[in-house]
N, C-alpha and C. Protein backbone atom coordinates (compact mmCIF):
# COMPACT_ATOMS: atom_id res chain seq x y z
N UNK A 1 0.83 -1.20 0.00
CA UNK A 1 0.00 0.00 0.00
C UNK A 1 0.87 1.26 0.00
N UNK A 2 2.01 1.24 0.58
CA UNK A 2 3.05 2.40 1.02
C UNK A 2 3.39 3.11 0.06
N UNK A 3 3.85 1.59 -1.34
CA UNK A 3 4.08 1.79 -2.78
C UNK A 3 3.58 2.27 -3.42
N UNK A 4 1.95 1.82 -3.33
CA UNK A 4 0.98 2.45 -3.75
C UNK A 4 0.61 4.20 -4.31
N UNK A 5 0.58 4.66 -2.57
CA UNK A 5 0.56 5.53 -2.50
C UNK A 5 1.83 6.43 -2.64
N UNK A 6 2.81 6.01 -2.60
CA UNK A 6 3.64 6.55 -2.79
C UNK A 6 4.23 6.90 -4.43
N UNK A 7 3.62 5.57 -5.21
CA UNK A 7 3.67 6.09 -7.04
C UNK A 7 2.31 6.66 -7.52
N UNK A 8 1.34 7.14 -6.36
CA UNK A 8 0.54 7.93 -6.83
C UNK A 8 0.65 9.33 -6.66
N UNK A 9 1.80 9.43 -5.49
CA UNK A 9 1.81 10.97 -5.24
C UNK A 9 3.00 11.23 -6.37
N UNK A 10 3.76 10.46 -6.79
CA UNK A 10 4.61 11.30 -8.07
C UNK A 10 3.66 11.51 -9.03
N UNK A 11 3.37 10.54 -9.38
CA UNK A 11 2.28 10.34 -10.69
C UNK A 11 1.74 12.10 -10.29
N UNK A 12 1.13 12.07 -9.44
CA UNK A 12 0.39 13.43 -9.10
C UNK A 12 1.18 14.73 -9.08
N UNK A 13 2.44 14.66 -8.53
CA UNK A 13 3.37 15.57 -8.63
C UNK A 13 3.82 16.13 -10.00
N UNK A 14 4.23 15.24 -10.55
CA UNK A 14 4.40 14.74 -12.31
C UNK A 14 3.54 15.26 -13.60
N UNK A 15 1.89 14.98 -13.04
CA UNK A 15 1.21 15.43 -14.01
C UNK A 15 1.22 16.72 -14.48
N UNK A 16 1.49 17.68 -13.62
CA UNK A 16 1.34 19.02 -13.81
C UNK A 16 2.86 19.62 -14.44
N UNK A 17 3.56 18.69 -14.58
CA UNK A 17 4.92 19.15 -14.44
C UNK A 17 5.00 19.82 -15.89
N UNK A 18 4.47 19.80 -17.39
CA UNK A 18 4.36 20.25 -18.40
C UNK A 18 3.32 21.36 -18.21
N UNK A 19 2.71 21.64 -17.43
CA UNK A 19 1.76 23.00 -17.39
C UNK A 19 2.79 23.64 -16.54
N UNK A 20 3.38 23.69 -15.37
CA UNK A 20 4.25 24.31 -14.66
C UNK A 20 5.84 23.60 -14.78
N UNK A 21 6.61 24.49 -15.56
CA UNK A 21 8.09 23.84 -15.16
C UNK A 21 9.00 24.50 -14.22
N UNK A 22 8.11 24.66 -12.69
CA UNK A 22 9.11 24.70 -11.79
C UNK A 22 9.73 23.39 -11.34
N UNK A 23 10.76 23.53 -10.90
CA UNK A 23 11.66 22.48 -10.71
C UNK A 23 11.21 21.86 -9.18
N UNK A 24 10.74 20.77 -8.21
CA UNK A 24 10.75 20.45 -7.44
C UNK A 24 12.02 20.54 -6.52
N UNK A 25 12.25 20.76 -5.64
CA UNK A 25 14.24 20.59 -4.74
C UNK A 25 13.51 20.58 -3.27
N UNK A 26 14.14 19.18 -3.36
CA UNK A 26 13.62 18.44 -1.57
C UNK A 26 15.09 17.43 -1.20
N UNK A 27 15.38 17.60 0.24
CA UNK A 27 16.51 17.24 0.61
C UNK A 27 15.45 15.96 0.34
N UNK A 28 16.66 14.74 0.40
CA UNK A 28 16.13 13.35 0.26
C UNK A 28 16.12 13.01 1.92
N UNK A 29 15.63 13.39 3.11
CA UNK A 29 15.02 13.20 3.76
C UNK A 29 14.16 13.84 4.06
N UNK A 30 13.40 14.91 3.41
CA UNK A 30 12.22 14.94 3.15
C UNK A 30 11.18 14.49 2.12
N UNK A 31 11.43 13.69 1.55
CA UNK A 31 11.23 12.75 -0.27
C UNK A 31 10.94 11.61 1.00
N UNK A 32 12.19 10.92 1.97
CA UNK A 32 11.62 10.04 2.85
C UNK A 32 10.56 10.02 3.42
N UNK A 33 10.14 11.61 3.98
CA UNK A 33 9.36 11.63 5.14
C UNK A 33 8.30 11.74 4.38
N UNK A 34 7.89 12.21 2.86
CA UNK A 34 6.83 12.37 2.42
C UNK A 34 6.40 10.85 1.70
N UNK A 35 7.05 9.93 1.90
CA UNK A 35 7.04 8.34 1.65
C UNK A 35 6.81 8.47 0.01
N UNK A 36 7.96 9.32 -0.32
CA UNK A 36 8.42 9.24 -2.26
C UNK A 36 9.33 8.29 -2.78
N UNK A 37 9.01 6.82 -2.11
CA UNK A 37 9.82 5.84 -2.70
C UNK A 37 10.89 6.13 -3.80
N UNK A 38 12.07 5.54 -3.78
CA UNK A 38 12.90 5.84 -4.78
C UNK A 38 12.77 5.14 -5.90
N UNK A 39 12.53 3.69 -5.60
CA UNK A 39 12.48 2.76 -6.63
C UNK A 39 11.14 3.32 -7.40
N UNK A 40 10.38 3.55 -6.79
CA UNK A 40 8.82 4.49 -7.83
C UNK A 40 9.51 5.11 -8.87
N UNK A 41 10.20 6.10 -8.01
CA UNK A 41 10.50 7.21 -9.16
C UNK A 41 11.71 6.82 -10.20
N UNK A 42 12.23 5.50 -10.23
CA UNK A 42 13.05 4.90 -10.95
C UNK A 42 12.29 3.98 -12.31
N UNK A 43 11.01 3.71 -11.41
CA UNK A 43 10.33 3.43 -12.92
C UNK A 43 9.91 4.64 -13.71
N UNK A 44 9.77 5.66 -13.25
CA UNK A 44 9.20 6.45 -13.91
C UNK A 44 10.50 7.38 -14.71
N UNK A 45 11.42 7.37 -14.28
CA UNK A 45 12.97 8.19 -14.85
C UNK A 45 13.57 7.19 -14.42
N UNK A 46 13.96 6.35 -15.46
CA UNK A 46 15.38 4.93 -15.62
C UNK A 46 16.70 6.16 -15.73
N UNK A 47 17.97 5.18 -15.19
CA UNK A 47 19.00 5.91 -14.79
C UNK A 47 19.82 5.77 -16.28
N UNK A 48 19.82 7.12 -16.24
CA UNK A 48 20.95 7.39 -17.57
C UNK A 48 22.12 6.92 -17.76
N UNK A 49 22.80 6.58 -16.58
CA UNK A 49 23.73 5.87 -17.00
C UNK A 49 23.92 4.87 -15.82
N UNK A 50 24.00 3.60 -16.10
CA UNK A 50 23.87 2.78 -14.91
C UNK A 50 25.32 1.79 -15.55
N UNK A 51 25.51 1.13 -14.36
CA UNK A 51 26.74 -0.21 -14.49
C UNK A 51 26.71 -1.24 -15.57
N UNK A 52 25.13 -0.94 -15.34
CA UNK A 52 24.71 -2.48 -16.31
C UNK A 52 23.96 -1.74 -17.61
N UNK A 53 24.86 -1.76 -18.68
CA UNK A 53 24.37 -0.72 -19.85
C UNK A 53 22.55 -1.19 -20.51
N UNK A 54 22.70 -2.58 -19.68
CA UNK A 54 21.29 -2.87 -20.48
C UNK A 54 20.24 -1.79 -19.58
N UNK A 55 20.54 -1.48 -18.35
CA UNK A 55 19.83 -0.51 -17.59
C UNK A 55 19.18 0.71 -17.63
N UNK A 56 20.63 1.74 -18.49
CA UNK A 56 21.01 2.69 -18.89
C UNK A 56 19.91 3.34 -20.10
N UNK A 57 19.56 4.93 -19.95
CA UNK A 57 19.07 5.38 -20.99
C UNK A 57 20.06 5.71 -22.30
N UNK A 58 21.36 5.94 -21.71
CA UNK A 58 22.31 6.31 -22.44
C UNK A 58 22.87 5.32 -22.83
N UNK A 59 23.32 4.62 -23.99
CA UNK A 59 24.32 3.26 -24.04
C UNK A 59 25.51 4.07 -24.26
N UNK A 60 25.82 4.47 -25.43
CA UNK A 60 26.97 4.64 -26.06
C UNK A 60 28.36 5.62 -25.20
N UNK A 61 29.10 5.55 -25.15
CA UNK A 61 29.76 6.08 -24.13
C UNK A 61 30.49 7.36 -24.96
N UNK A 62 29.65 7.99 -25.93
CA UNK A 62 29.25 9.03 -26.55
C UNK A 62 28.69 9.42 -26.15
N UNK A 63 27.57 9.46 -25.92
CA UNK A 63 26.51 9.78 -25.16
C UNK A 63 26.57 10.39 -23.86
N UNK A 64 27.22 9.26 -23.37
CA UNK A 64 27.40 9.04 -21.65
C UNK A 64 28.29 9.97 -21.62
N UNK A 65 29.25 10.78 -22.55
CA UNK A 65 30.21 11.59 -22.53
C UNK A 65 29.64 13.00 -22.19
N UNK A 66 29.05 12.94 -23.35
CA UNK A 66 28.32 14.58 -23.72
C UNK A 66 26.96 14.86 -22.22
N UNK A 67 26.43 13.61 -21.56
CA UNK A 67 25.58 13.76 -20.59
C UNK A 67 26.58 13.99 -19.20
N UNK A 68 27.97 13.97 -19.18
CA UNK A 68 28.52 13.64 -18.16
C UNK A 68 28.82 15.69 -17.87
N UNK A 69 29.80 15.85 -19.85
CA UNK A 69 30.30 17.22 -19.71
C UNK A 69 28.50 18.39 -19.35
N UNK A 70 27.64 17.70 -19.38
CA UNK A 70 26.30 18.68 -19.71
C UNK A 70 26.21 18.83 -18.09
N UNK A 71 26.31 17.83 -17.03
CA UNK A 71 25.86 17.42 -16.08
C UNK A 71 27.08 18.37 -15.12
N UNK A 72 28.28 18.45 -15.36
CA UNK A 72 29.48 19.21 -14.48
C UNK A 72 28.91 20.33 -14.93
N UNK A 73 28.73 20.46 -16.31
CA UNK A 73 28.66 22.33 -16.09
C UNK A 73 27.25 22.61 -15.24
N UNK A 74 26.27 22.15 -15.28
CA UNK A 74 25.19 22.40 -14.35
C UNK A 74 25.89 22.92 -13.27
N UNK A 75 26.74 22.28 -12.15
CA UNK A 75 27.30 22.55 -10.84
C UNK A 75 28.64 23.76 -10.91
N UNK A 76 29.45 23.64 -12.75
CA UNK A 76 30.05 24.68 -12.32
C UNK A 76 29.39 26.22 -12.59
N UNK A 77 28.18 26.31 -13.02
CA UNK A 77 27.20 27.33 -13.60
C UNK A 77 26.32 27.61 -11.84
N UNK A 78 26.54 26.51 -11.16
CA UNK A 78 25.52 26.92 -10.32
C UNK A 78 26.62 27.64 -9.02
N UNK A 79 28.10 26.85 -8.81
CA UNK A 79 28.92 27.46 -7.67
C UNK A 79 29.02 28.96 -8.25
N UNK A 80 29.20 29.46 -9.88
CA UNK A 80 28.68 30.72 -9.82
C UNK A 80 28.05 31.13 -9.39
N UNK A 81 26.50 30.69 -9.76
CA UNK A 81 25.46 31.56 -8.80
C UNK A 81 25.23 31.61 -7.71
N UNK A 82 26.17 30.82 -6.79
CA UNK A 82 26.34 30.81 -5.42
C UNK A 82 27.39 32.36 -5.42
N UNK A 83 28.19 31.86 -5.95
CA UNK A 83 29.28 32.86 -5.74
C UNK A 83 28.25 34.44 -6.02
N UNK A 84 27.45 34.42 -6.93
CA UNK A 84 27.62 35.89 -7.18
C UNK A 84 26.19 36.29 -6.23
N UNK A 85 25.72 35.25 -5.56
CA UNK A 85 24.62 35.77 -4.74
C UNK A 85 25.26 35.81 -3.27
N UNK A 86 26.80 35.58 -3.33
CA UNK A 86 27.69 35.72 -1.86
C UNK A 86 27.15 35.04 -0.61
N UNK A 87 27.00 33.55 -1.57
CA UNK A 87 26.82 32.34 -0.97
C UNK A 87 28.34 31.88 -0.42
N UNK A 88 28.80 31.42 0.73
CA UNK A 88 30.18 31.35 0.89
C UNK A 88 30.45 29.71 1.66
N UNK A 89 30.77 28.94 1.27
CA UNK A 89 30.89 27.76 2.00
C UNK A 89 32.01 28.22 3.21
N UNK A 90 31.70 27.40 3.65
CA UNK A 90 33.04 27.98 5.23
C UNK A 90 34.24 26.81 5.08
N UNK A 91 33.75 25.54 4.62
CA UNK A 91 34.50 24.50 4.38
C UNK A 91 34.24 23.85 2.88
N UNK A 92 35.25 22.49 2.86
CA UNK A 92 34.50 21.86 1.70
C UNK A 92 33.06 21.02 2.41
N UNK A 93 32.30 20.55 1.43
CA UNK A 93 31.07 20.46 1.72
C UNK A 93 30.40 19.09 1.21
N UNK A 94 30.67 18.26 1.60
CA UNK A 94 30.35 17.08 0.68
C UNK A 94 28.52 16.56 0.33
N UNK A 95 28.08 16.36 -0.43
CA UNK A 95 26.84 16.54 -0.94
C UNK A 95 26.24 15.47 -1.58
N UNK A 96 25.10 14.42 -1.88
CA UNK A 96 25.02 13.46 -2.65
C UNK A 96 23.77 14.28 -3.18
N UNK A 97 23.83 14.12 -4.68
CA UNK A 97 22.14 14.68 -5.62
C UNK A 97 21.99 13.37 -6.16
N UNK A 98 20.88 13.45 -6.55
CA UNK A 98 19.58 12.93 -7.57
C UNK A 98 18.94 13.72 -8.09
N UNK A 99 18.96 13.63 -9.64
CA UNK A 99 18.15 14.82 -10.13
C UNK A 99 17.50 13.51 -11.01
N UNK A 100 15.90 14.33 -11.42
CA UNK A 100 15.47 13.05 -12.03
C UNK A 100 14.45 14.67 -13.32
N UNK A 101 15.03 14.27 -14.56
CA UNK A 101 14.53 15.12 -15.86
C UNK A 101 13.69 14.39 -16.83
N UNK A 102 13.25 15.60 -17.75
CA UNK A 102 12.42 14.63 -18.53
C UNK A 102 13.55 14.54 -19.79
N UNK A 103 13.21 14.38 -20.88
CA UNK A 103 13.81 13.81 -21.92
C UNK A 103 14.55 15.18 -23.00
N UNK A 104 14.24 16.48 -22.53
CA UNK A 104 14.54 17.71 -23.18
C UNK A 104 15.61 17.80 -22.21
N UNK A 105 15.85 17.38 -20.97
CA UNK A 105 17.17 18.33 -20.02
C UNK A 105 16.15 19.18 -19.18
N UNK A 106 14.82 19.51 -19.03
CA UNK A 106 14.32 20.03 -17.53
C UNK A 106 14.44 19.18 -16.88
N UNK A 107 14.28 20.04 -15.31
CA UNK A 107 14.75 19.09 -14.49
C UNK A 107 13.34 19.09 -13.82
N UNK A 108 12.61 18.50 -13.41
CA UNK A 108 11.27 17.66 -12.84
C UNK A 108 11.85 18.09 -11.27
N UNK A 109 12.52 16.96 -10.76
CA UNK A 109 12.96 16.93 -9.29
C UNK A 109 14.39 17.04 -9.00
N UNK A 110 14.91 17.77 -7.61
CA UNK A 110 16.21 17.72 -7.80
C UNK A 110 16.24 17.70 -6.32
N UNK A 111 16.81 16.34 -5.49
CA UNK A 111 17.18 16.08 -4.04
C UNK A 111 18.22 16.02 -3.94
N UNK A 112 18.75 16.18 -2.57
CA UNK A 112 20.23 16.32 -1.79
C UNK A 112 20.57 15.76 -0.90
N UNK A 113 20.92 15.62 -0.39
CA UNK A 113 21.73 15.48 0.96
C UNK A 113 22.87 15.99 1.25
N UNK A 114 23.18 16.64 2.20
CA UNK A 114 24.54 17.06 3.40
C UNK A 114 24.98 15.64 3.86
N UNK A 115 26.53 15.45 3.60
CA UNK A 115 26.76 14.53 4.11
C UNK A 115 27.95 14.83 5.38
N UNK A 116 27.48 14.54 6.26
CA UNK A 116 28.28 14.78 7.01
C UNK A 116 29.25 13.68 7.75
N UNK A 117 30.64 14.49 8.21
CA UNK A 117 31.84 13.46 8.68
C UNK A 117 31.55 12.66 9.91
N UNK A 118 32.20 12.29 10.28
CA UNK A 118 32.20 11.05 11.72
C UNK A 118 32.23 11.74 13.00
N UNK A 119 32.81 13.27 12.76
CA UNK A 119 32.97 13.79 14.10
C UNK A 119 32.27 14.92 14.29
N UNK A 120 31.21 15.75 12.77
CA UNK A 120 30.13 16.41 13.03
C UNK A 120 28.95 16.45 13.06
N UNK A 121 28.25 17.03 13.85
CA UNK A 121 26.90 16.77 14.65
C UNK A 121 26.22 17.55 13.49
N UNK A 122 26.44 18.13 12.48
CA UNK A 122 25.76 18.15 10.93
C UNK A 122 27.05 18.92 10.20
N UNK A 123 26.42 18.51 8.74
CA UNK A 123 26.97 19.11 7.54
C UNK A 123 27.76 20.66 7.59
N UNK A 124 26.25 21.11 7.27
CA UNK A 124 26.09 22.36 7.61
C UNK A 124 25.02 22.77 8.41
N UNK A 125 25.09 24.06 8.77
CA UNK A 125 24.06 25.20 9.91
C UNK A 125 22.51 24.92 9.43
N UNK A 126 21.33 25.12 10.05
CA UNK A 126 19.92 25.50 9.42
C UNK A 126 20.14 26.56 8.30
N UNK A 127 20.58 27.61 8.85
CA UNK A 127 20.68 28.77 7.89
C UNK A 127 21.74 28.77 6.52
N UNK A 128 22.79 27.94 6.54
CA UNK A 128 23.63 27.83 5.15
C UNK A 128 22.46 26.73 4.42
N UNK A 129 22.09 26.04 5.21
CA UNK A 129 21.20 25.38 4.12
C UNK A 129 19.35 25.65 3.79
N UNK A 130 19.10 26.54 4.83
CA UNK A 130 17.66 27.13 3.45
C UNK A 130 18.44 27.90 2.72
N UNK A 131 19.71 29.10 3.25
CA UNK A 131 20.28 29.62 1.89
C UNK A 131 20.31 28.67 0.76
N UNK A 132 21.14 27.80 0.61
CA UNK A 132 21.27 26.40 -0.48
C UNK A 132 20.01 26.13 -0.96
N UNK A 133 18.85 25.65 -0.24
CA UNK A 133 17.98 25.10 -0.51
C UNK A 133 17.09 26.57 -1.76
N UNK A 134 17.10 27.82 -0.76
CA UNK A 134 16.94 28.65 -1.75
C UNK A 134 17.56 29.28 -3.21
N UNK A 135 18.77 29.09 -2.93
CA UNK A 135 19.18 29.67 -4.34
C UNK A 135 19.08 28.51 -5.11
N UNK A 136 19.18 27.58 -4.79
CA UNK A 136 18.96 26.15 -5.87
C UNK A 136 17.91 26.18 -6.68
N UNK A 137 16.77 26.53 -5.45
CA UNK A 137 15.34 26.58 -6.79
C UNK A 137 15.26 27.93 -7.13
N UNK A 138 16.33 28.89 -6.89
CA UNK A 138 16.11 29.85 -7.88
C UNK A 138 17.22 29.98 -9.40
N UNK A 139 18.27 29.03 -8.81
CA UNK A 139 18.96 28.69 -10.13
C UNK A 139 18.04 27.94 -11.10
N UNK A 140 17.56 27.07 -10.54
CA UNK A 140 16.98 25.77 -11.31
C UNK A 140 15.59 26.41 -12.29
N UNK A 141 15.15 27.47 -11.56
CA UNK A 141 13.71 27.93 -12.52
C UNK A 141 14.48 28.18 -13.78
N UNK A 142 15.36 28.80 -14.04
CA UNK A 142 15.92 28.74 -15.66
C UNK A 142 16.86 27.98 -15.75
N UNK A 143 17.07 26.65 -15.54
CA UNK A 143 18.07 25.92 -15.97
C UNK A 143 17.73 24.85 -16.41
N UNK A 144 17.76 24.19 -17.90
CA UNK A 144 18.01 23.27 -18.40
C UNK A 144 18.91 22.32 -19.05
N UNK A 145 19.73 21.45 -18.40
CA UNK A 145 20.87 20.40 -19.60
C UNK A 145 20.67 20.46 -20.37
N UNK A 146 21.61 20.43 -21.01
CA UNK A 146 22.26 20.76 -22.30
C UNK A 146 22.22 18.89 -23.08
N UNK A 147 21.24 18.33 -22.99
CA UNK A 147 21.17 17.16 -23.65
C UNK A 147 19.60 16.72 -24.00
N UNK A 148 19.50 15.88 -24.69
CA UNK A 148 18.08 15.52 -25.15
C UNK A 148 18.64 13.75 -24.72
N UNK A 149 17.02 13.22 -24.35
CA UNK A 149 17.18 11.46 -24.36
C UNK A 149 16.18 11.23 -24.96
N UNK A 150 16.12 10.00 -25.32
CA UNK A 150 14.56 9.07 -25.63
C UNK A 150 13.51 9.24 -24.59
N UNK A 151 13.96 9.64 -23.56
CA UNK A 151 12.91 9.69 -22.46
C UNK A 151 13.17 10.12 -21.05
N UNK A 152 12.12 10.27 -19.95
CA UNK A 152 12.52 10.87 -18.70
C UNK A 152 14.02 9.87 -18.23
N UNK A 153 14.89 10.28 -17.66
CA UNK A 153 15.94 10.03 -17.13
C UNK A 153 16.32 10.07 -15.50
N UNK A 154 16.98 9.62 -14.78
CA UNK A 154 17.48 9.59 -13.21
C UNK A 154 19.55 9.98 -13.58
N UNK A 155 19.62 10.59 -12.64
CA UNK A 155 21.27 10.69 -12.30
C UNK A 155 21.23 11.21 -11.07
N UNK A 156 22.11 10.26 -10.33
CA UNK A 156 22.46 11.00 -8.95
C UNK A 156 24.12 10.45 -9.06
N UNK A 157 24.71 11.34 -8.21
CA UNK A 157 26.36 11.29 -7.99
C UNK A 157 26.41 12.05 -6.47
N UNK A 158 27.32 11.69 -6.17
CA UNK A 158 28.04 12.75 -4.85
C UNK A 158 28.96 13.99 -5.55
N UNK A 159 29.07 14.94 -4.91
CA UNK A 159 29.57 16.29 -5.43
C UNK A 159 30.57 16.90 -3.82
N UNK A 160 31.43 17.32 -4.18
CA UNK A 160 32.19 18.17 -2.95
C UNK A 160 32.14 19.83 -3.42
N UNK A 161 31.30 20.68 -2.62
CA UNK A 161 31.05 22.18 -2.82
C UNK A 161 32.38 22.62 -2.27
N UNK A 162 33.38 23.37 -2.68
CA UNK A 162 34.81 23.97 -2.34
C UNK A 162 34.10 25.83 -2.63
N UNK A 163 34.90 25.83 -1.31
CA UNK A 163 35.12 27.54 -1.00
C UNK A 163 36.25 27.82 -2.08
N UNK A 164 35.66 28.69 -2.73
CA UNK A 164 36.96 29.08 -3.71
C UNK A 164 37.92 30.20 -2.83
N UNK A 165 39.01 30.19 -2.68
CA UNK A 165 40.62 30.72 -1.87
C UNK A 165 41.01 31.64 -2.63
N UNK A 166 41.34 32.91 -2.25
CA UNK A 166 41.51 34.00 -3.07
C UNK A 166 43.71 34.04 -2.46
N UNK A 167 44.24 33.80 -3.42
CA UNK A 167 45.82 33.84 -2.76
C UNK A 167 45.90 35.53 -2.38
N UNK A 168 46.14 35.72 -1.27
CA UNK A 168 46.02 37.35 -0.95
C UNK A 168 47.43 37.71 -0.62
N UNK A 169 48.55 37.37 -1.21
CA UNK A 169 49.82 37.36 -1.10
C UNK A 169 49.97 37.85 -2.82
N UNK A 170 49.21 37.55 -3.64
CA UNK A 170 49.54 37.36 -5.32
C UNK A 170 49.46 38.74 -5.70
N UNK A 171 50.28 39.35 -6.16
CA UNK A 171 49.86 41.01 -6.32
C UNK A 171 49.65 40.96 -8.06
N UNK A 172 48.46 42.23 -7.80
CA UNK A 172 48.15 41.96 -8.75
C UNK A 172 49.11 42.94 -10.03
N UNK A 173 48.82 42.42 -11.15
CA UNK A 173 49.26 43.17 -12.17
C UNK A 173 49.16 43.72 -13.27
């Protein structure tokens, strides 16, 4: 029943997603708490590139190329817009996404997680992360990959957010 309801609330989430293309962005423990099964949303966006190529939306490792370079610039387009909205990490920041698109490169849903080390009691602060949580879905309202598929798609990876270091010794010239 859990299943159930749980591939009815994408289904429901989903339908509207071509009349409105705002982007969904929910840490993946709130996707838990709202009981948004993962495996649901795996039938519904198969993983673009998986281990087992019979899996994969992408076969050709052409493909898998041009979805990989489309997929970094997303994050290095977005530590800009961190940067220029004087978003500042204090450390590096380690991060796992899932973004799940349709077949043009919008992005439908896009979850996260803070991952945090062995010896901190979190990631990051409440407040660095509704910042995050906010500029994300304000990057994401105009952002689309730079790839087309046969159909809705899944990719998740881990990512490390780095404070960019200004050398303040380097004079300039």
């Amino acid at each position: 029943m859990k299943h159930f309801l749980s591939y009815f609330s994408i289904l429901f989430l989903f339908s509207f997603a071509d009349i409105n293309a705002q982007t969904i962005v929910l840490s993946i423990d709130t996707m838990y708490k709202y009981a948004i099964a993962e495996d649901s949303l795996i039938k519904l966006y198969p993983q673009a590139i998986n281990n087992n190529n019979k899996l994969s939306i992408l076969k050709s490792a052409k493909e898998q190329q041009a979805f990989q370079m489309s997929y970094n610039s997303m994050f290095r387009e977005f530590a800009t817009f961190l940067r220029t909205h004087d978003f500042k990490w204090e450390k590096n920041t380690s991060c796992f996404h899932r973004i799940y698109c349709r077949n043009n490169g919008i992005i439908d849903l896009f979850t996260f997680s803070f991952l945090k080390k062995a010896n901190e009691s979190s990631a990051i602060n409440d407040e660095k992360y509704n910042q995050y949580a906010y500029l994300l879905k304000e990057f994401l309202k105009n952002y689309k990959l730079n790839i087309k598929t046969k159909s809705r798609f899944s990719y998740s990876s881990p990512y490390i957010y780095q404070e960019v270091l200004i050398n303040k010794n380097k004079t300039e010239e």
